[in-house]
N, C-alpha and C. Protein backbone atom coordinates (compact mmCIF):
# COMPACT_ATOMS: atom_id res chain seq x y z
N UNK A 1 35.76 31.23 112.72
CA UNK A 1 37.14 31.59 112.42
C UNK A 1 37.13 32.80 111.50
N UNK A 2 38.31 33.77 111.72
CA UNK A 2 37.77 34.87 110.68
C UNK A 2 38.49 34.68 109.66
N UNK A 3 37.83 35.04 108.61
CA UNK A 3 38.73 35.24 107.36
C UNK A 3 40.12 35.72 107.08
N UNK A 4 40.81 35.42 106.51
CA UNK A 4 42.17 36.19 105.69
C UNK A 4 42.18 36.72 104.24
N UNK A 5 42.38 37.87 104.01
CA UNK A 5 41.96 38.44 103.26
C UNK A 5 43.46 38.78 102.33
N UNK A 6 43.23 37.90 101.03
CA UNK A 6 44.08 38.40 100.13
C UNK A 6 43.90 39.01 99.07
N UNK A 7 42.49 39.13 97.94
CA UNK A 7 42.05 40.39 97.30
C UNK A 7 40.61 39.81 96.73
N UNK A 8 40.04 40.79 96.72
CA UNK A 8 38.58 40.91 96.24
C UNK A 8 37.79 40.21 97.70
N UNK A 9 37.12 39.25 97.88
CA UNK A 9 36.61 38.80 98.92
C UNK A 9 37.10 36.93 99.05
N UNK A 10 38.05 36.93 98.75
CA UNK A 10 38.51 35.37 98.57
C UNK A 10 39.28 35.21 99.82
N UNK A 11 38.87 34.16 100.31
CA UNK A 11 39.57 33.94 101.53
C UNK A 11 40.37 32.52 101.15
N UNK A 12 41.21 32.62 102.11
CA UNK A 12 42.60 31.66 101.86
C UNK A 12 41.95 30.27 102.04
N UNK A 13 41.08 30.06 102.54
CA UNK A 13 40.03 28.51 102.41
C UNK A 13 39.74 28.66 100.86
N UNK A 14 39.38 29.40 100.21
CA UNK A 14 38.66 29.17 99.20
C UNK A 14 39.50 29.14 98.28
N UNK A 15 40.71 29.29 98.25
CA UNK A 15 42.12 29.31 97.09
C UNK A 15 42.17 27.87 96.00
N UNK A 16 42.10 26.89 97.04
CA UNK A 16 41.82 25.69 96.31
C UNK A 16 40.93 25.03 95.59
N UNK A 17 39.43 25.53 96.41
CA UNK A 17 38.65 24.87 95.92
C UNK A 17 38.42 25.20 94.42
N UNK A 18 39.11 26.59 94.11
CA UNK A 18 38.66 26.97 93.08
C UNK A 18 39.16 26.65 92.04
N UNK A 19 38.66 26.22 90.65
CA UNK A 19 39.90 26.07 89.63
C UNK A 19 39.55 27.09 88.67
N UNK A 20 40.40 26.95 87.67
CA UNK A 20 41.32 27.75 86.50
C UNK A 20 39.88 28.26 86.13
N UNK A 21 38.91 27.56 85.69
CA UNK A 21 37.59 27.62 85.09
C UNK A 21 36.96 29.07 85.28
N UNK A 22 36.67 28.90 86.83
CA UNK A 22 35.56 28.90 87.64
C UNK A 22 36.54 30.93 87.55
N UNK A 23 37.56 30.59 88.13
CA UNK A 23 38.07 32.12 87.93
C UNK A 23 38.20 32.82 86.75
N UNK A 24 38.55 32.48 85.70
CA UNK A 24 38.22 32.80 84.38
C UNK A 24 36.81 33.44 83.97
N UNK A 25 35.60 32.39 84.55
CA UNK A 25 34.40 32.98 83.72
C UNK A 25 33.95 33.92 84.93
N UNK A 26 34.22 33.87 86.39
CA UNK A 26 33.88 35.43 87.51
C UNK A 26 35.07 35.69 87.95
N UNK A 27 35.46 36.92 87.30
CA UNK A 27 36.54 37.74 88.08
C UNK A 27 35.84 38.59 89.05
N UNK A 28 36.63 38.62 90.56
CA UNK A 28 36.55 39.33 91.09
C UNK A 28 36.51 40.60 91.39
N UNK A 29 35.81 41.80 91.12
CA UNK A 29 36.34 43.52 91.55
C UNK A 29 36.64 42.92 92.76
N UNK A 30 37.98 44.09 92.99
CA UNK A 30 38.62 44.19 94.24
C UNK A 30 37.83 45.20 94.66
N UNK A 31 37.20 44.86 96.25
CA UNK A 31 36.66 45.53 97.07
C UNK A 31 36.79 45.53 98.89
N UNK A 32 36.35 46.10 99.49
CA UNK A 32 36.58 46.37 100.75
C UNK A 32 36.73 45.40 101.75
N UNK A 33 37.41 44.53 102.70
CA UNK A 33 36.81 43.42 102.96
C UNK A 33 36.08 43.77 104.34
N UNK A 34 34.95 42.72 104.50
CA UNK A 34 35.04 42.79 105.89
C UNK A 34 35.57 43.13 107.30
N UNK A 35 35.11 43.06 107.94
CA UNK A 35 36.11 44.11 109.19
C UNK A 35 36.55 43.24 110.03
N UNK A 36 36.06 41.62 109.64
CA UNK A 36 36.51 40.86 110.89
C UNK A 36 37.82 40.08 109.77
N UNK A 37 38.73 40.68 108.83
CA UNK A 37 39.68 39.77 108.00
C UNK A 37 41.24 40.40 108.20
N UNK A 38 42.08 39.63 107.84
CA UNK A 38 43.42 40.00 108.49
C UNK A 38 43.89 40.85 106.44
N UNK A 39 44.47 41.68 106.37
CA UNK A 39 44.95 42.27 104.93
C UNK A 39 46.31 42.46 105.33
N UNK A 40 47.06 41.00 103.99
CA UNK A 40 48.63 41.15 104.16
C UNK A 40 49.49 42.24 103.10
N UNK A 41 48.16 43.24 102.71
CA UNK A 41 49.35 44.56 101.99
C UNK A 41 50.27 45.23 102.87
N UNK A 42 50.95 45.63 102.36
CA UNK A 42 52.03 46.38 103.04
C UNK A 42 51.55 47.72 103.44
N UNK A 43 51.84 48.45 104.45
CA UNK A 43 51.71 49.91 104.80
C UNK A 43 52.58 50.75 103.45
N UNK A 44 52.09 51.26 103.10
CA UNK A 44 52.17 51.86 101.94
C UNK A 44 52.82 53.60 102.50
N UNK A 45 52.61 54.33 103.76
CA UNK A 45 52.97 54.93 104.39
C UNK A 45 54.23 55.58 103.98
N UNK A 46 54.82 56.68 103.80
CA UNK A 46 56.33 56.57 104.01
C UNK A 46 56.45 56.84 105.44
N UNK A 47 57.53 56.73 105.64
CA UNK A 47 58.08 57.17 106.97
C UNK A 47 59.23 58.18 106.82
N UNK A 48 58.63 59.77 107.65
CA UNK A 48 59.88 61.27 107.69
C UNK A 48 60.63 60.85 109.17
N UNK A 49 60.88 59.98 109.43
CA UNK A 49 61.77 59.60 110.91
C UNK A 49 63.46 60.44 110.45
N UNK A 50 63.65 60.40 109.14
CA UNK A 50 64.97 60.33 109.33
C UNK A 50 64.82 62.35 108.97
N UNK A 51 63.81 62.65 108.20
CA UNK A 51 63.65 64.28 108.16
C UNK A 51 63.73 65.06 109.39
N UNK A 52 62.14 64.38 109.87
CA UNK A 52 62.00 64.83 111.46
C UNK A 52 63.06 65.11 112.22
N UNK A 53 64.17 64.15 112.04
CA UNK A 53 65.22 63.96 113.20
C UNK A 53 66.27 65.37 112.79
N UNK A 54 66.29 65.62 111.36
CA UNK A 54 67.31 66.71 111.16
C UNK A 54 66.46 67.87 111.31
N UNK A 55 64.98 68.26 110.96
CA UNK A 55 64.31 69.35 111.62
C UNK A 55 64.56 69.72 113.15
N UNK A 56 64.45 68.22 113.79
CA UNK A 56 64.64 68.82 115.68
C UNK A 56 66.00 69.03 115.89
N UNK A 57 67.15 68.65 114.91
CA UNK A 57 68.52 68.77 115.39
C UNK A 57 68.49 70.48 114.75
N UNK A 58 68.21 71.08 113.75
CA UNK A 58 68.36 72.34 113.27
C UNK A 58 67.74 73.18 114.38
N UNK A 59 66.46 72.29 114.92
CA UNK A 59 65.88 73.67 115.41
C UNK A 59 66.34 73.69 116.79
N UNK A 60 67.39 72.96 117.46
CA UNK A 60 67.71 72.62 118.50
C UNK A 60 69.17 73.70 118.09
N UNK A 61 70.12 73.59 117.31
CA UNK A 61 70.99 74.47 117.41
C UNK A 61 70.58 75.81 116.89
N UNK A 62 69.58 76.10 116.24
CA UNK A 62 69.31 77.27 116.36
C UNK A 62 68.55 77.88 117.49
N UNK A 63 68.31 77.39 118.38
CA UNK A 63 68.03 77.30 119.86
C UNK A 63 68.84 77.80 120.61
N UNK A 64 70.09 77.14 120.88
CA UNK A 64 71.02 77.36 121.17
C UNK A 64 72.07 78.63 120.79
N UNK A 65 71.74 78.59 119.38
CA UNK A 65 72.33 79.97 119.25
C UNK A 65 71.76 81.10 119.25
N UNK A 66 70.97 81.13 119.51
CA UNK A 66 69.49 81.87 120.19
C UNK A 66 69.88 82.54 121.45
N UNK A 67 70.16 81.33 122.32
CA UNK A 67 70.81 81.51 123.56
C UNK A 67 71.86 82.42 123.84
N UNK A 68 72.41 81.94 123.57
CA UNK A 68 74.10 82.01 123.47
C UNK A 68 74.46 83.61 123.19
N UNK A 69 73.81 83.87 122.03
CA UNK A 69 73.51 84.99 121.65
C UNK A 69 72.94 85.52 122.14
N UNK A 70 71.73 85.85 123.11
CA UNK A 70 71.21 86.43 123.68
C UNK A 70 72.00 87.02 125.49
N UNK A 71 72.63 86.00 125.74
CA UNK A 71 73.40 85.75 126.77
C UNK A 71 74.93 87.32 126.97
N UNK A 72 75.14 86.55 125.70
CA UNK A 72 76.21 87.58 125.23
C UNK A 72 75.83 88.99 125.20
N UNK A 73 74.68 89.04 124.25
CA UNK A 73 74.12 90.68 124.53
C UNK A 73 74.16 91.28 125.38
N UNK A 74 73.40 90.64 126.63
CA UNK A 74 73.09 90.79 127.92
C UNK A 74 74.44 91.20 128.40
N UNK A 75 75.96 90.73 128.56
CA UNK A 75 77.25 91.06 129.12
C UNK A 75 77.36 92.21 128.37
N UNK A 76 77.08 92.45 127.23
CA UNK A 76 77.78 93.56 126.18
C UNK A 76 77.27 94.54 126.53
N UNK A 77 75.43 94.57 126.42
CA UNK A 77 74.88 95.98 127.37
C UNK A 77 74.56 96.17 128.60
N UNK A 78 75.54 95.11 129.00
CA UNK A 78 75.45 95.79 130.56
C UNK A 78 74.37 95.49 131.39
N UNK A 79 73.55 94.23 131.48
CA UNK A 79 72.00 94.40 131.83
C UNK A 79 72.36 93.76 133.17
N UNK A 80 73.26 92.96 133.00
CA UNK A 80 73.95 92.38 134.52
C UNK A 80 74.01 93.08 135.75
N UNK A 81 74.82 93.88 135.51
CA UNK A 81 75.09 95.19 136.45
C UNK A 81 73.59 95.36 137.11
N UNK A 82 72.95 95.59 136.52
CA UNK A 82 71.32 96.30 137.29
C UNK A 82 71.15 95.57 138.12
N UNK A 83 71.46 94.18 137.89
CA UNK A 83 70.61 93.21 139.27
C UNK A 83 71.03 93.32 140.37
N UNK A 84 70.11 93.76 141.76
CA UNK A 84 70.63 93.83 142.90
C UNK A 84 70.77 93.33 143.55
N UNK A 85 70.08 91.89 143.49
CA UNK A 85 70.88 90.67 144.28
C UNK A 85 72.32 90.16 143.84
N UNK A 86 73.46 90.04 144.82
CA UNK A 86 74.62 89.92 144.38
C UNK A 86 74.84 88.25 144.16
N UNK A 87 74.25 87.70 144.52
CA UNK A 87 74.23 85.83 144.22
C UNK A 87 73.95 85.93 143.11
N UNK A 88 72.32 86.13 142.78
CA UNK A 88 71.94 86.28 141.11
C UNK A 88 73.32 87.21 139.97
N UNK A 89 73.47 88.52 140.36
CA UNK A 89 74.39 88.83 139.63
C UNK A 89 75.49 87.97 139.73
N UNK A 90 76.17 87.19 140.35
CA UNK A 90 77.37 86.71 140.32
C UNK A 90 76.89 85.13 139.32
N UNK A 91 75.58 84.83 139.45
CA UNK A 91 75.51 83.76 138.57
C UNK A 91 75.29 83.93 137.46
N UNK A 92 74.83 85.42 136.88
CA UNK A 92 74.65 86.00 135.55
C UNK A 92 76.20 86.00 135.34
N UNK A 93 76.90 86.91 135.42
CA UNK A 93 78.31 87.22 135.00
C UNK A 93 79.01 85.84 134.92
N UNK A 94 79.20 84.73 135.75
CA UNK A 94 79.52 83.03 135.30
C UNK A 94 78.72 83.20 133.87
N UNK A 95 77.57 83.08 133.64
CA UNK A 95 76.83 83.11 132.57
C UNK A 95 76.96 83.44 131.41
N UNK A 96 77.07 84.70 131.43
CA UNK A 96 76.96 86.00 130.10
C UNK A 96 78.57 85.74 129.71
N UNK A 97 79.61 85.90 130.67
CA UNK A 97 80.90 85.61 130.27
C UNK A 97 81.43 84.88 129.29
N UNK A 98 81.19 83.78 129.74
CA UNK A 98 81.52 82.85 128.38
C UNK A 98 80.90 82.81 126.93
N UNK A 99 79.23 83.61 127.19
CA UNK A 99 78.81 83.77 126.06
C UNK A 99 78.79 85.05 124.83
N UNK A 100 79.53 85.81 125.92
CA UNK A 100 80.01 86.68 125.39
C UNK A 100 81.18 86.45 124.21
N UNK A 101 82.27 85.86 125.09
CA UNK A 101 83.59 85.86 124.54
C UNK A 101 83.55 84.74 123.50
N UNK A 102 82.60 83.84 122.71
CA UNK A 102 82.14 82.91 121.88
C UNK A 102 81.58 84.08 121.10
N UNK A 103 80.62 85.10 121.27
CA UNK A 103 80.21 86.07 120.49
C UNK A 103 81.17 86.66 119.78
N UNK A 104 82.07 87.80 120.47
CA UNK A 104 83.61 88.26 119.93
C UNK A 104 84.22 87.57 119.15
N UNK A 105 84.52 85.90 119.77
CA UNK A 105 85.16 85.33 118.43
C UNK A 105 84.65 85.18 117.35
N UNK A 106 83.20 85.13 117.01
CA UNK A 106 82.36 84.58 116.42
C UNK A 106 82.34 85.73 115.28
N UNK A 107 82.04 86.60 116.04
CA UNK A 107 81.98 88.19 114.86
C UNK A 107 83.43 88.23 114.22
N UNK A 108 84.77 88.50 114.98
CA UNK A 108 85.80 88.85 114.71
C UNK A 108 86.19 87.56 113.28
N UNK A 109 86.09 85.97 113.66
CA UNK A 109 86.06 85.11 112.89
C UNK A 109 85.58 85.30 111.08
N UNK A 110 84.21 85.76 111.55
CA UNK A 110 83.47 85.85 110.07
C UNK A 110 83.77 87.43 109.29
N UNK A 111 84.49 87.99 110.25
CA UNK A 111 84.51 89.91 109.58
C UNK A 111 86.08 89.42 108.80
N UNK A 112 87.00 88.54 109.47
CA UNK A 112 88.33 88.14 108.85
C UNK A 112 87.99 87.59 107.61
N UNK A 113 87.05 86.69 107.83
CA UNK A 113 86.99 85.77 106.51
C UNK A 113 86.47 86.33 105.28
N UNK A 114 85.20 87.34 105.44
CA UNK A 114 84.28 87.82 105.17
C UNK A 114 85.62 89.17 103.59
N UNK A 115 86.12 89.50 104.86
CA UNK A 115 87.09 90.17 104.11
C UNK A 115 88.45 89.64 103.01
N UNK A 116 88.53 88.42 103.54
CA UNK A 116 89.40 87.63 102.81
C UNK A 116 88.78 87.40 101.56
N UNK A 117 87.35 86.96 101.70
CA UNK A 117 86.67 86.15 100.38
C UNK A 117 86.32 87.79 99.62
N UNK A 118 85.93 89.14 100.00
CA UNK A 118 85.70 89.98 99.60
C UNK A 118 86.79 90.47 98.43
N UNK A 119 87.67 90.71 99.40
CA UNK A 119 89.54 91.00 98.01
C UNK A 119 89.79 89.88 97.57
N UNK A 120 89.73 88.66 97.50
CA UNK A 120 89.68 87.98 96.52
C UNK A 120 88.78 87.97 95.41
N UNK A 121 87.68 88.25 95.42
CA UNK A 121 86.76 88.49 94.26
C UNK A 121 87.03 89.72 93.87
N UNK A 122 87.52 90.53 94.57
CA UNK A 122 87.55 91.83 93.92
C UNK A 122 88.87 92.20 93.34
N UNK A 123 89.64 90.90 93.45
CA UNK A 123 91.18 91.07 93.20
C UNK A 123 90.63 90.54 91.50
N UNK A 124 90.14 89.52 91.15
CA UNK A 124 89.63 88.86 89.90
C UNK A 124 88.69 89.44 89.20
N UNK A 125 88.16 90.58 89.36
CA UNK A 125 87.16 91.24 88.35
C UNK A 125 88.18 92.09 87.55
């Protein structure tokens, strides 16, 4: 039967036999146990499950706006136009379109605000 291992080399058979005495005059060093014993410490481990999860969500919308942005460029300079298959171009322009006009708002959005928060600080100095 294999051992269970709760500290130093004492196994859960031997808990009883032992008395007050006998542990008093040999203390145990805690040491390694055997390889065939069960050890009920706890995983001591932390766990980044909940970090991890906001690293892949950041790097997932900055992904996306990666995209998006890149998409948009593509309508703005014109790179559409070049392609000479007219299927492919017609599925670029579906494409670039919408990511375009999310771009426009996107700039126009932050140049409004940008300017709002600007004369206000500069209204208070």
């Amino acid at each position: 039967m294999n051992n269970i291992y709760f500290k130093g080399s004492e196994t859960s058979g031997s808990v009883a036999k032992v008395n007050l005495a006998q542990t008093r005059k040999c203390a145990v060093p805690e040491q390694t146990p055997p390889k065939d014993t069960v050890s009920f410490r706890g995983n001591m481990d932390k766990s980044d499950s909940a970090e991890s999860i906001g690293k892949v969500a950041a790097g997932l919308v900055a992904a996306a706006a990666l995209i998006v942005g890149g998409l948009g460029y593509a309508k703005k300079a014109d790179w559409v136009s070049k392609i000479k298959n007219e299927k492919v171009k017609d599925f670029a322009n579906k494409m670039t379109e919408p990511c375009y006009n999310v771009c426009k708002k996107t700039k126009d959005f932050v140049i409004k605000y940008y300017e709002k928060v600007k004369n206000y600080f500069s209204k208070k100095s």
